[in-house]
C-alpha atoms as a PDB file:
ATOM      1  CA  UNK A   1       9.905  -5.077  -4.032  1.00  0.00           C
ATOM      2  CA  UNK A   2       8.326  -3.684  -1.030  1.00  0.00           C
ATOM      3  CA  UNK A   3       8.626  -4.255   2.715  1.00  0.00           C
ATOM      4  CA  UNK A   4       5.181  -4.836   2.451  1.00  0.00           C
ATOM      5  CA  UNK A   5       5.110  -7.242  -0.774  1.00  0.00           C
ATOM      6  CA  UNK A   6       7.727  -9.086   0.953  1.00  0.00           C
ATOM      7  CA  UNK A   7       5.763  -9.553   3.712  1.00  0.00           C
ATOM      8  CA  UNK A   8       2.543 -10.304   1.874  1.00  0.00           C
ATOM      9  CA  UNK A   9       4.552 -13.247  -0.355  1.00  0.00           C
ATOM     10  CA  UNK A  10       5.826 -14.219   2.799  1.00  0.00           C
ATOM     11  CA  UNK A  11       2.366 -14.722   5.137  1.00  0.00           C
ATOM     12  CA  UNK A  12       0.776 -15.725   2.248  1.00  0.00           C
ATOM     13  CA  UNK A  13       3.568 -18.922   1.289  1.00  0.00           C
ATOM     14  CA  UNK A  14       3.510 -20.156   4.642  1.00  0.00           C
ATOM     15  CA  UNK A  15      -0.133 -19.585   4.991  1.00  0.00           C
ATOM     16  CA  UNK A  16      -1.028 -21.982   1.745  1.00  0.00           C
ATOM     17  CA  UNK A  17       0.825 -24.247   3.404  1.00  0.00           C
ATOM     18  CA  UNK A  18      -0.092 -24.587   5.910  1.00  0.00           C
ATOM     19  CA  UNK A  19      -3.939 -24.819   5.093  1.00  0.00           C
ATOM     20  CA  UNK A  20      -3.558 -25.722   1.496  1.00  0.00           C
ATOM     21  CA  UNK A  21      -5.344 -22.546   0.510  1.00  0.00           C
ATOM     22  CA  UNK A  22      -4.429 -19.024  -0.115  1.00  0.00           C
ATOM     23  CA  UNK A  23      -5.392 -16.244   2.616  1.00  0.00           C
ATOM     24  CA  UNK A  24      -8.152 -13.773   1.793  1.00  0.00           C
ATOM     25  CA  UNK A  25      -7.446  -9.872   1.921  1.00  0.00           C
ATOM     26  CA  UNK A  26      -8.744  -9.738   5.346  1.00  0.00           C
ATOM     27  CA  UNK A  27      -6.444 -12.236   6.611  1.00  0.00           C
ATOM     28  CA  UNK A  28      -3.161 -10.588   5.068  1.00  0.00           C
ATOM     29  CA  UNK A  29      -4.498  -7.476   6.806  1.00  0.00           C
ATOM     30  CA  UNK A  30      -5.294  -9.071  10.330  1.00  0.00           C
ATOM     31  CA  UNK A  31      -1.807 -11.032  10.266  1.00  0.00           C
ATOM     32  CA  UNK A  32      -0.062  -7.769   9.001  1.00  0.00           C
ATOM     33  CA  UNK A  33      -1.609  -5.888  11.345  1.00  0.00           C
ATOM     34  CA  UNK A  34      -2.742  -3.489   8.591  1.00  0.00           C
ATOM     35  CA  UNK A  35      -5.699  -1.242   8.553  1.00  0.00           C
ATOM     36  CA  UNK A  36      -5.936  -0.230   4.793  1.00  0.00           C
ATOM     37  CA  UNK A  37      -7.559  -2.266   2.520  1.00  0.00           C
ATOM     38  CA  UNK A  38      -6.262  -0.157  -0.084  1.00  0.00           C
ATOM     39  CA  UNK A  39      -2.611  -0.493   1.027  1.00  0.00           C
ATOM     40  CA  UNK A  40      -2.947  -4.592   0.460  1.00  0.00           C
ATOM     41  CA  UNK A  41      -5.116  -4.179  -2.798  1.00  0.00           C
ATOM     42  CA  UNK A  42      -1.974  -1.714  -3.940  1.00  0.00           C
ATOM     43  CA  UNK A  43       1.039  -3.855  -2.389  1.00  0.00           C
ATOM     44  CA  UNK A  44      -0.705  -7.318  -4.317  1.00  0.00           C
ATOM     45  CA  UNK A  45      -1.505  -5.120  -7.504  1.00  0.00           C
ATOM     46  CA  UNK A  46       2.282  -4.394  -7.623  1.00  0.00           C
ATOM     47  CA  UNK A  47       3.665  -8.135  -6.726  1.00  0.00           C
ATOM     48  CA  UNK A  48       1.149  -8.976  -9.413  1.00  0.00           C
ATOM     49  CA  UNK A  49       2.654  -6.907 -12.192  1.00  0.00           C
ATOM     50  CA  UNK A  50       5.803  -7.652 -11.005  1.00  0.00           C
ATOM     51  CA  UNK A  51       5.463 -11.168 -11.592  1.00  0.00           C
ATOM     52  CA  UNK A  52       5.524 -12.802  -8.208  1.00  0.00           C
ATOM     53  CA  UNK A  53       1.930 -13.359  -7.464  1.00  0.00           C
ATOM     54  CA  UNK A  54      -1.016 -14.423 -10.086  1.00  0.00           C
ATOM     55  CA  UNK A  55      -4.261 -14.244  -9.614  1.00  0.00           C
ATOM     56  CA  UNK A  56      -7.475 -16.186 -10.101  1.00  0.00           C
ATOM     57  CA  UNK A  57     -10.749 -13.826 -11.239  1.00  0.00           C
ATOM     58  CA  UNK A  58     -13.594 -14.104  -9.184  1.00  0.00           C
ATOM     59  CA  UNK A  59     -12.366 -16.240  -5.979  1.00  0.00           C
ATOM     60  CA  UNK A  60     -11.681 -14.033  -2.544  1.00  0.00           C
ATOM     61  CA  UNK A  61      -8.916 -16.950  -1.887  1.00  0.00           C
ATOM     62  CA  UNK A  62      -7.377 -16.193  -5.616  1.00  0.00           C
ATOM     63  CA  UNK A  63      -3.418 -15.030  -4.200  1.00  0.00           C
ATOM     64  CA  UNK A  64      -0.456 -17.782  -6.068  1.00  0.00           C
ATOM     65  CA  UNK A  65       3.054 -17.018  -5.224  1.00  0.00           C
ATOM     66  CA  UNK A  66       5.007 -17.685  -8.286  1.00  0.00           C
ATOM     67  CA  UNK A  67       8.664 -17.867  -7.287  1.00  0.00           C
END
């Protein structure tokens, strides 16, 4: 995994739980301090086939860390 993917699984854990919701792409980039939306949509594509994320079709708030 990534530097990056382990800092998206990170922000995005402690984000849910914070606010009982996932973050949206922009907010992973803002927190991340990351200008490329392509970058995140790559890093979360990755995690994704990699099994550590899922995703929900359709929702901008769609990011579940799996382990």
């Amino acid at each position: 995994m990534t530097k990056l993917g382990q800092k998206i699984i990170k922000f995005t854990k402690t984000y849910t739980k914070k606010n009982d919701i996932s973050p949206t792409r922009k907010e992973i980039m803002d927190a991340l301090n990351i200008k490329s939306s392509d970058a995140i949509e790559y890093a979360i594509r990755r995690l994704e086939e990699d099994g550590k994320i899922q995703r929900s079709p359709g929702r901008a708030r769609n990011l579940f860390v799996i382990s």
